[in-house]
Structures are given as C-alpha cells and as structure tokens.
C-alpha atoms as a PDB file:
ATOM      1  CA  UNK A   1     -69.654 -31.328   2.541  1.00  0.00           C
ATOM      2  CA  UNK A   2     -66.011 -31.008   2.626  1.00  0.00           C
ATOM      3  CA  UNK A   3     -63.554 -32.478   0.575  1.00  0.00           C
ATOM      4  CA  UNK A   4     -59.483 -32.845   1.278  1.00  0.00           C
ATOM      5  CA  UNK A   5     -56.778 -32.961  -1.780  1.00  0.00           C
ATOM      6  CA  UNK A   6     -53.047 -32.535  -1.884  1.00  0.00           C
ATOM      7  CA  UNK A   7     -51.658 -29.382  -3.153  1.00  0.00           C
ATOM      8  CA  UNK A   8     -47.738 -28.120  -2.974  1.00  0.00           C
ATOM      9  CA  UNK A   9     -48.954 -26.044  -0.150  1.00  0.00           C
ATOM     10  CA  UNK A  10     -49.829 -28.790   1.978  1.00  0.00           C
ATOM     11  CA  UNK A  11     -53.338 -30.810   2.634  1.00  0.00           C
ATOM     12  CA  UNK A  12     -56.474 -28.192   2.005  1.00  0.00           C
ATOM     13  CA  UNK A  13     -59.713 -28.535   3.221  1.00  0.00           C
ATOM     14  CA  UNK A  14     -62.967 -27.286   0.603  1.00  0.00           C
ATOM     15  CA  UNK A  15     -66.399 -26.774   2.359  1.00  0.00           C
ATOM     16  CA  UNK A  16     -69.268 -26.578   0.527  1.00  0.00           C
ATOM     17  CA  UNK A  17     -72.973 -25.430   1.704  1.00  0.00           C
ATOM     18  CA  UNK A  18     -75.713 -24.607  -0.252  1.00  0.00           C
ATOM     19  CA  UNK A  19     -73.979 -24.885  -3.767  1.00  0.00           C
ATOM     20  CA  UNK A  20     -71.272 -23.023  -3.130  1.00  0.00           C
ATOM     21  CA  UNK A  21     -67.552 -23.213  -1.395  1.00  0.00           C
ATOM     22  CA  UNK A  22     -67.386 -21.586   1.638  1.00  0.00           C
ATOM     23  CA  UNK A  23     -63.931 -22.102   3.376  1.00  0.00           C
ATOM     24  CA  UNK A  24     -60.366 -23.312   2.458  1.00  0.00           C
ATOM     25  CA  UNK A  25     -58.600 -24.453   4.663  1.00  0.00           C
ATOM     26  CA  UNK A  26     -55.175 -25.955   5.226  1.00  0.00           C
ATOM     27  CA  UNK A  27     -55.309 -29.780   6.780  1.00  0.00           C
ATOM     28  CA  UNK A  28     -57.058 -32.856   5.767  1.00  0.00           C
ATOM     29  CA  UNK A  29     -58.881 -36.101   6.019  1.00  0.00           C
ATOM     30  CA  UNK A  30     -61.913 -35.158   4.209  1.00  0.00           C
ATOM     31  CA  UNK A  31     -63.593 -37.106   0.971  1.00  0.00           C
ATOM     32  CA  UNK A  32     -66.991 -35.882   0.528  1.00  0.00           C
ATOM     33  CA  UNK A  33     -67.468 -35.322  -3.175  1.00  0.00           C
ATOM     34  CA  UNK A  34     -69.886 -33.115  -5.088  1.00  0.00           C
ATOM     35  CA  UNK A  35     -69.687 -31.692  -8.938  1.00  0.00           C
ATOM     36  CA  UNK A  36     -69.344 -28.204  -7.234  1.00  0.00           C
ATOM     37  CA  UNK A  37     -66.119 -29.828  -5.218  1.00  0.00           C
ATOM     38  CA  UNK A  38     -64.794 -31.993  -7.786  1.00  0.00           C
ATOM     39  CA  UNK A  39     -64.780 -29.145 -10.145  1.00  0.00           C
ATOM     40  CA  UNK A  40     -62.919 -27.147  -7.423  1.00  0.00           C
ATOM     41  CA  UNK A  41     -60.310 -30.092  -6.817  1.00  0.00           C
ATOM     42  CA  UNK A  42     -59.587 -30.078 -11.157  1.00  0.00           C
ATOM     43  CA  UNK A  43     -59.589 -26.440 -10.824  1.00  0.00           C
ATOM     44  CA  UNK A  44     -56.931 -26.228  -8.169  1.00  0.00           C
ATOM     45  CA  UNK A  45     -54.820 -28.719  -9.940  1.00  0.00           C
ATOM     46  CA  UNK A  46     -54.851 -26.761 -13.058  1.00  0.00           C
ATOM     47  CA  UNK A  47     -53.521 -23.422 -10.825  1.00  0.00           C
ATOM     48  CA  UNK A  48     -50.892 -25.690  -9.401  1.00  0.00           C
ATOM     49  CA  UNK A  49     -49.778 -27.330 -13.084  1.00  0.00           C
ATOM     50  CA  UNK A  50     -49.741 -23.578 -14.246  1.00  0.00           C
ATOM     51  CA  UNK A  51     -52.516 -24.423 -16.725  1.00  0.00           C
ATOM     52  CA  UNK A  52     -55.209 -21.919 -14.348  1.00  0.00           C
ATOM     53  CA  UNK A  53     -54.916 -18.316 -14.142  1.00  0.00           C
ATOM     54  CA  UNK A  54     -58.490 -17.465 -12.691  1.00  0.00           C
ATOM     55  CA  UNK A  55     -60.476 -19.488 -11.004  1.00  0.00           C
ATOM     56  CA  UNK A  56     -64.421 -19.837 -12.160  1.00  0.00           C
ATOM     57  CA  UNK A  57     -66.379 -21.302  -8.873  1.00  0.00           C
ATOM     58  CA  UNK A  58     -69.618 -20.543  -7.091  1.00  0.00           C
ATOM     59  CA  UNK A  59     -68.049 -18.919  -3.582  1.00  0.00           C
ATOM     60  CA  UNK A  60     -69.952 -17.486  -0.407  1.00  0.00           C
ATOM     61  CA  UNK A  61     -68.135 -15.263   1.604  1.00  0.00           C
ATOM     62  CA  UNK A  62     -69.285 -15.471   5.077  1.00  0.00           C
ATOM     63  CA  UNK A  63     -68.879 -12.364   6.835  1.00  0.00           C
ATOM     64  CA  UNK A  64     -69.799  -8.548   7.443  1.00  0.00           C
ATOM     65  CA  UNK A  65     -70.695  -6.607   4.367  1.00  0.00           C
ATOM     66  CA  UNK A  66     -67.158  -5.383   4.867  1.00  0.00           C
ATOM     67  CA  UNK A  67     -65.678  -9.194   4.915  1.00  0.00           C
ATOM     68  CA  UNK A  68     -67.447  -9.345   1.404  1.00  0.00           C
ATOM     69  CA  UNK A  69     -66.818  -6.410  -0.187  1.00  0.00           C
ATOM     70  CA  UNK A  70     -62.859  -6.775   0.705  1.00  0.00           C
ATOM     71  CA  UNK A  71     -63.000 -10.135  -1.048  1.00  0.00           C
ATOM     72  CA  UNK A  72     -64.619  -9.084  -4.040  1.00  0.00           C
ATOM     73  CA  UNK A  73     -62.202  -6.518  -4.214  1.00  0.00           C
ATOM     74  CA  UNK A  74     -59.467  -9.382  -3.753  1.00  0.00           C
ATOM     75  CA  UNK A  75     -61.136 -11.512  -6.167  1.00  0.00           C
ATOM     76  CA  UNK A  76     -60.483  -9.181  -8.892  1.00  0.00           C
ATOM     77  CA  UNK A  77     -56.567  -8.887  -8.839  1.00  0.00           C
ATOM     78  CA  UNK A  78     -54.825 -10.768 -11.925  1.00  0.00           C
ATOM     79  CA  UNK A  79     -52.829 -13.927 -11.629  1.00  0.00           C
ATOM     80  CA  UNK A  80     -49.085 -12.419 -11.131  1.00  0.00           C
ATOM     81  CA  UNK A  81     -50.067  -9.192 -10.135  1.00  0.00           C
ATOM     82  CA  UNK A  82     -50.146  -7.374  -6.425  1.00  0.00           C
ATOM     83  CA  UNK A  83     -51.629  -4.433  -4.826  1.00  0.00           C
ATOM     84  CA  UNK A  84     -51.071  -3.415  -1.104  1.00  0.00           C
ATOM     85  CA  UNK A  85     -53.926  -3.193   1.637  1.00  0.00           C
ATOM     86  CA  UNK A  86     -53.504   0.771   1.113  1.00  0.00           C
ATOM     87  CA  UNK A  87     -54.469   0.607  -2.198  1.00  0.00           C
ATOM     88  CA  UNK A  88     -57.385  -1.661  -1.284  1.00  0.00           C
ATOM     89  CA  UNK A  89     -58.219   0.509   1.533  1.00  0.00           C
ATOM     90  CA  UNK A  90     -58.153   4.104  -0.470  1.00  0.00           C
ATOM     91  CA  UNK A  91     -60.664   2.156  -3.066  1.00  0.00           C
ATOM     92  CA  UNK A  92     -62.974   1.097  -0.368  1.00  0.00           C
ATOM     93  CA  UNK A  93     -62.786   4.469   1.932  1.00  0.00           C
ATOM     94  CA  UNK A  94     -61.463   2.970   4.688  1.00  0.00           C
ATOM     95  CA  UNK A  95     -58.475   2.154   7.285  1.00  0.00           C
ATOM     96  CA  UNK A  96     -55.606  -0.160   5.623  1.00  0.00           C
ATOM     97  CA  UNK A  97     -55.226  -1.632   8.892  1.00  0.00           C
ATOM     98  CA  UNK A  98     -59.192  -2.776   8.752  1.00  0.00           C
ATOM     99  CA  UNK A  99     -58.403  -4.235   5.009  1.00  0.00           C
ATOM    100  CA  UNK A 100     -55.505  -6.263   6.595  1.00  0.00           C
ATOM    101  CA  UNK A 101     -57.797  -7.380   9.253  1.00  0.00           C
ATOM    102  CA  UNK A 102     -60.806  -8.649   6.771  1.00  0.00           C
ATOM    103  CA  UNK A 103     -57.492 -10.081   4.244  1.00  0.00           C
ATOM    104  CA  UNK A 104     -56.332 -12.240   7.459  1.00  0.00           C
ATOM    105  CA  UNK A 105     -60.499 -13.645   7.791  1.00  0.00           C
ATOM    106  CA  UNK A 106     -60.660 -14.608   4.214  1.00  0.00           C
ATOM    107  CA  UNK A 107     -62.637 -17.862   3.998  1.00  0.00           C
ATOM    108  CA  UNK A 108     -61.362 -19.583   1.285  1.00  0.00           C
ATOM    109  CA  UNK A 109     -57.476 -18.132   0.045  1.00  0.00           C
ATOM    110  CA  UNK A 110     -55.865 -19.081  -2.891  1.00  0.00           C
ATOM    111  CA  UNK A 111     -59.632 -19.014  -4.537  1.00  0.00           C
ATOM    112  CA  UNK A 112     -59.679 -15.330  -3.343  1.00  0.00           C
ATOM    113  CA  UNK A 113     -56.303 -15.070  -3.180  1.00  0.00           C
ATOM    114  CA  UNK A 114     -55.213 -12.405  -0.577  1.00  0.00           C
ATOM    115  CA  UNK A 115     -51.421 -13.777  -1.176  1.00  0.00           C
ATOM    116  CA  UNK A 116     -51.703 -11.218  -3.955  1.00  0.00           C
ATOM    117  CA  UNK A 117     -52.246  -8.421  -1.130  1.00  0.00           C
ATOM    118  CA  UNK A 118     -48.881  -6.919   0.588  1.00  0.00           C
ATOM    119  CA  UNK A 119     -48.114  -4.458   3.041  1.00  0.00           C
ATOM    120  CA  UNK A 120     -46.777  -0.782   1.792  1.00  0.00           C
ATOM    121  CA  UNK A 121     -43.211  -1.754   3.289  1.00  0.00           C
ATOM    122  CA  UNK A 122     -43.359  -5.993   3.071  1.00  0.00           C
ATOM    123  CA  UNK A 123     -45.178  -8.600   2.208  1.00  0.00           C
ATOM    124  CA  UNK A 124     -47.623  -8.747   5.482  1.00  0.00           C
ATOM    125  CA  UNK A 125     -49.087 -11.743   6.538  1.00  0.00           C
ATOM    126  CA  UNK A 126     -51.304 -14.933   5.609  1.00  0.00           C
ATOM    127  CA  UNK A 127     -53.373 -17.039   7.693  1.00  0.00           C
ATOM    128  CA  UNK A 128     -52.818 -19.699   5.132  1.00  0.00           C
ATOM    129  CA  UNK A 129     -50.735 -23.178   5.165  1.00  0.00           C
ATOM    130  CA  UNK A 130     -47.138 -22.140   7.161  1.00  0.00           C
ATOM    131  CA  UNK A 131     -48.117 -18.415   6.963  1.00  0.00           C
ATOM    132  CA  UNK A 132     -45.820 -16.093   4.783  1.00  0.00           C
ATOM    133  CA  UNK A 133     -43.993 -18.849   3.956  1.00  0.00           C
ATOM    134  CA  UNK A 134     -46.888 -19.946   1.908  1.00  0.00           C
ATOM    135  CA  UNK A 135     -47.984 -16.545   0.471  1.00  0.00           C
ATOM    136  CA  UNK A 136     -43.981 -16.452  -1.110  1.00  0.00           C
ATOM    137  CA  UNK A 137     -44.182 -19.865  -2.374  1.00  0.00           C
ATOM    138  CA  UNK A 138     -47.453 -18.585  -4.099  1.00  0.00           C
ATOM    139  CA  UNK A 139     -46.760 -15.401  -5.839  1.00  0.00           C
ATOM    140  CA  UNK A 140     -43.618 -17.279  -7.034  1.00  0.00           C
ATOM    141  CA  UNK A 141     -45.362 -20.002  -8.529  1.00  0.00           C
ATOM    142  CA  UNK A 142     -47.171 -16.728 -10.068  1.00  0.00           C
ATOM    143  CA  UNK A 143     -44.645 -15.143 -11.259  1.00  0.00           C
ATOM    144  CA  UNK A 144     -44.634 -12.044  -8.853  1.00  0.00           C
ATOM    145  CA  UNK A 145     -41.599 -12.750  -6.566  1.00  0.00           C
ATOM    146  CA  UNK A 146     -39.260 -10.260  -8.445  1.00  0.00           C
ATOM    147  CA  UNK A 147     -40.520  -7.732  -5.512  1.00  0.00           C
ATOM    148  CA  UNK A 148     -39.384 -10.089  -2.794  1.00  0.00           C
ATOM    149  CA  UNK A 149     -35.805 -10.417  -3.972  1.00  0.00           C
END
C-alpha cells in the first residue's frame, strides 16, 4: 500500500508491506490508506508543525545486515543533533565511505533521518527531495543549522 501527502519538502511517497513502512520517497499520486499509514501521515505532520521530535512507527529496513544496522544506528540520533559518517563508521568498525554509501540507500529518510548525518568537512549528500537542498532545509527546521552558517 502506498500512500502520498504534502510536506514542505515536496510530495512523499509511504509504502507499507506487511505492517510496517518500508520506503519514503519523494513524489506522489498515491491514496491507499491503512492505520499503520494514517498514523505515519499525523506523525509527519506533527514533525513538520514542530509538535514531533521522534518518530514512533513500525519500519523494515530492506537491505544487507549492514543497510540495517547503519539505520538503526541513524535511528538513534536526537531531533537537532548531528554526527558525521566517521563517527558512525568508528562505532560500527568499518569504512566511513561504506556508512555514506548505506546513508545514501536509506529506505525511508526523514523517519530514519540520515539528514542528521554529515561529512567530517561538509554536510555530504541526500538522496532525498532536491538533494542537499533538502537535508539544509531539514536540520534547520531542527534547529541544527548553526554549523552550516
């Protein structure tokens, strides 16, 4: 099931497959509706209105073992805060540049919100929306853009 709603962002996309939201995507035209999705859709609205700090949804990542355990690492860094994909990358035992790699093939950003992930000398990228353009629009709206001025 997917389901489409209007964000500041631009159009995103929710999929949903066996009880739980498995991609994000930016675009639209979807209106499949679930509790699982409409609770997603309220959810999102609340992070947008300023009223949501964490989100609380059933997720799958798709992916290598790697994939996931990048995203639960993700997952776990606070609204308004950043770490870079060395930091992620000394915590897991592994290659920054493999951290960036798994950030850039995270299903479902904002929910796991790799925006919150920078490079040691700049922001890096996102595969999100317009690209970085989005990811500084986001940890604005957060509150963590006095590093990008």
């Amino acid at each position: 099931m997917k389901r489409s709603l209007d964000t500041p962002t631009g159009t995103v996309t929710l999929s949903e497959e066996g009880g739980a939201l498995v991609a994000l995507e930016w675009g639209g035209g979807f209106e499949d509706s679930s509790d699982l999705l409409r609770e997603a859709e309220r959810q999102i609205a609340a992070y947008f209105a300023g009223e949501l700090r964490a989100f609380e949804l059933s997720v799958s990542v798709r992916g290598s073992q790697f994939q996931q355990d990048v995203c639960a690492v993700m997952g776990q860094i606070p609204f308004g805060e950043t770490v870079t994909y060395g930091e992620i990358a000394k915590q897991l035992g592994v290659p920054a540049q493999a951290v960036g790699q798994a950030c850039g093939g995270n299903p479902l950003p904002l929910i796991i919100p790799c925006h919150r992930v920078l490079g040691a000398q700049g922001l890096g990228g996102f595969s999100g929306g317009v690209g970085v353009e989005t990811k500084v629009w986001l940890l604005k709206h957060e509150g963590a853009a006095g590093l990008l001025i």
